[in-house]
Protein backbone atom coordinates (compact mmCIF):
# COMPACT_ATOMS: atom_id res chain seq x y z
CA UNK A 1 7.50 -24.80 2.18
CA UNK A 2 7.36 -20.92 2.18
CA UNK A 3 8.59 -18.19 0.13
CA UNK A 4 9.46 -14.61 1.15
CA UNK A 5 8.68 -11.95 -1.47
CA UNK A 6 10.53 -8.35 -0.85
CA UNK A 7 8.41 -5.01 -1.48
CA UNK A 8 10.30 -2.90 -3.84
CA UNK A 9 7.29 -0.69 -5.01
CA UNK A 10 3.78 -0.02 -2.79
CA UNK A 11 0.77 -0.78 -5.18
CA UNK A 12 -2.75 -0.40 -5.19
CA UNK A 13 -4.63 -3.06 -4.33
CA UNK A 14 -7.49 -2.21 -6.66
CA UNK A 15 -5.95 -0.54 -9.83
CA UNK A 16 -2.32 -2.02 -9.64
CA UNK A 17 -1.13 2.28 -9.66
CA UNK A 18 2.46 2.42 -8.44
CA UNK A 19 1.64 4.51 -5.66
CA UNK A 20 5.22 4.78 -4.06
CA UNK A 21 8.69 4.05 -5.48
CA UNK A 22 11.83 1.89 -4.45
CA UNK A 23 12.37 4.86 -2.85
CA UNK A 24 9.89 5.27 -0.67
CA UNK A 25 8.71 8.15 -2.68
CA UNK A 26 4.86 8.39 -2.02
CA UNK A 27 3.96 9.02 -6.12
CA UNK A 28 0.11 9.12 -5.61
CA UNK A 29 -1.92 9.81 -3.44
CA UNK A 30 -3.58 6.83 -0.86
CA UNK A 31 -5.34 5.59 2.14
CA UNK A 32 -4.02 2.26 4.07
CA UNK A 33 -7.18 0.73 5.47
CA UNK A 34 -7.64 -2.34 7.46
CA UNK A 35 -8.23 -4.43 3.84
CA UNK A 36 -4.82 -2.54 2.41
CA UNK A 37 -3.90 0.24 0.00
CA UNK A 38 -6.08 2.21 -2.00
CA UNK A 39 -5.55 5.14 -4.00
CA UNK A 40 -7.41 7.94 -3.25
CA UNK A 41 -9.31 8.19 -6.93
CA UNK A 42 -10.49 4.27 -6.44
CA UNK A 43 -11.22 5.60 -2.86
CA UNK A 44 -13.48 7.66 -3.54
CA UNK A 45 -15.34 5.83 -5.29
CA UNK A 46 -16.30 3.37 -2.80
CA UNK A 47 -18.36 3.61 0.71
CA UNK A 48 -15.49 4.83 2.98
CA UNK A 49 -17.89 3.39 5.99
CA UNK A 50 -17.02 -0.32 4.93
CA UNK A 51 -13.25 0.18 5.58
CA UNK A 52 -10.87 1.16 9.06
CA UNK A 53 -8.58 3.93 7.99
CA UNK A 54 -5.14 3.38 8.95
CA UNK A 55 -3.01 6.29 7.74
CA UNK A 56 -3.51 8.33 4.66
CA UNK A 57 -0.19 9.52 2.53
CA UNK A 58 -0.12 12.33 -0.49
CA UNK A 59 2.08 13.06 -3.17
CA UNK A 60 5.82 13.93 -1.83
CA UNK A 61 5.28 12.10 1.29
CA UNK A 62 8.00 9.21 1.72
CA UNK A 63 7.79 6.92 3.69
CA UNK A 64 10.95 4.99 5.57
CA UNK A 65 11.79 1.58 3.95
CA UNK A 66 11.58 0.37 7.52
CA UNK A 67 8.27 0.97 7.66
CA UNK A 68 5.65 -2.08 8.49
CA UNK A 69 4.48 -1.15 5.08
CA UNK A 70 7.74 -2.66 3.40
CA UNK A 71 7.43 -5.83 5.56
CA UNK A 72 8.00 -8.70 2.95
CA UNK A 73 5.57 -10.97 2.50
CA UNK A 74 5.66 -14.47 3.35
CA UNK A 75 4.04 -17.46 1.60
CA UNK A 76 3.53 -20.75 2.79
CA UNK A 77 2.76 -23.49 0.06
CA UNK A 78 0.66 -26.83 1.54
């Protein structure tokens, strides 16, 4: 059994920030890395050696709803 789960909003994986909108409305600034997305302040804060950066998006970017970024999620249940 599996379960899809649509991305309306684009949070961070650390704080929970609403980083961008339904929109696609980059609201915060972030960094995608190769262990997901992380806004910039919790970014910081960490040793950027441990991660692969992807992209990195600021405030008033937007980002296309077609993007991988927006890919639902699937879950498969055992």
């Amino acid at each position: 059994m599996s379960e899809t789960i649509e991305k309306t909003f684009l949070l961070c994986d650390l704080c929970n920030r609403t980083l961008v909108n339904e929109k696609g409305e980059v609201l915060s600034d972030f960094v995608w890395t190769d262990w997901g997305l992380i806004c910039s302040q919790k970014f910081q804060e960490l040793d950027e050696s441990d991660f692969e950066v992807i992209a990195e998006f600021e405030e008033g970017d937007r980002i296309s709803r077609d993007h991988e970024l927006f890919t639902p999620m699937e879950i498969t249940w055992f």
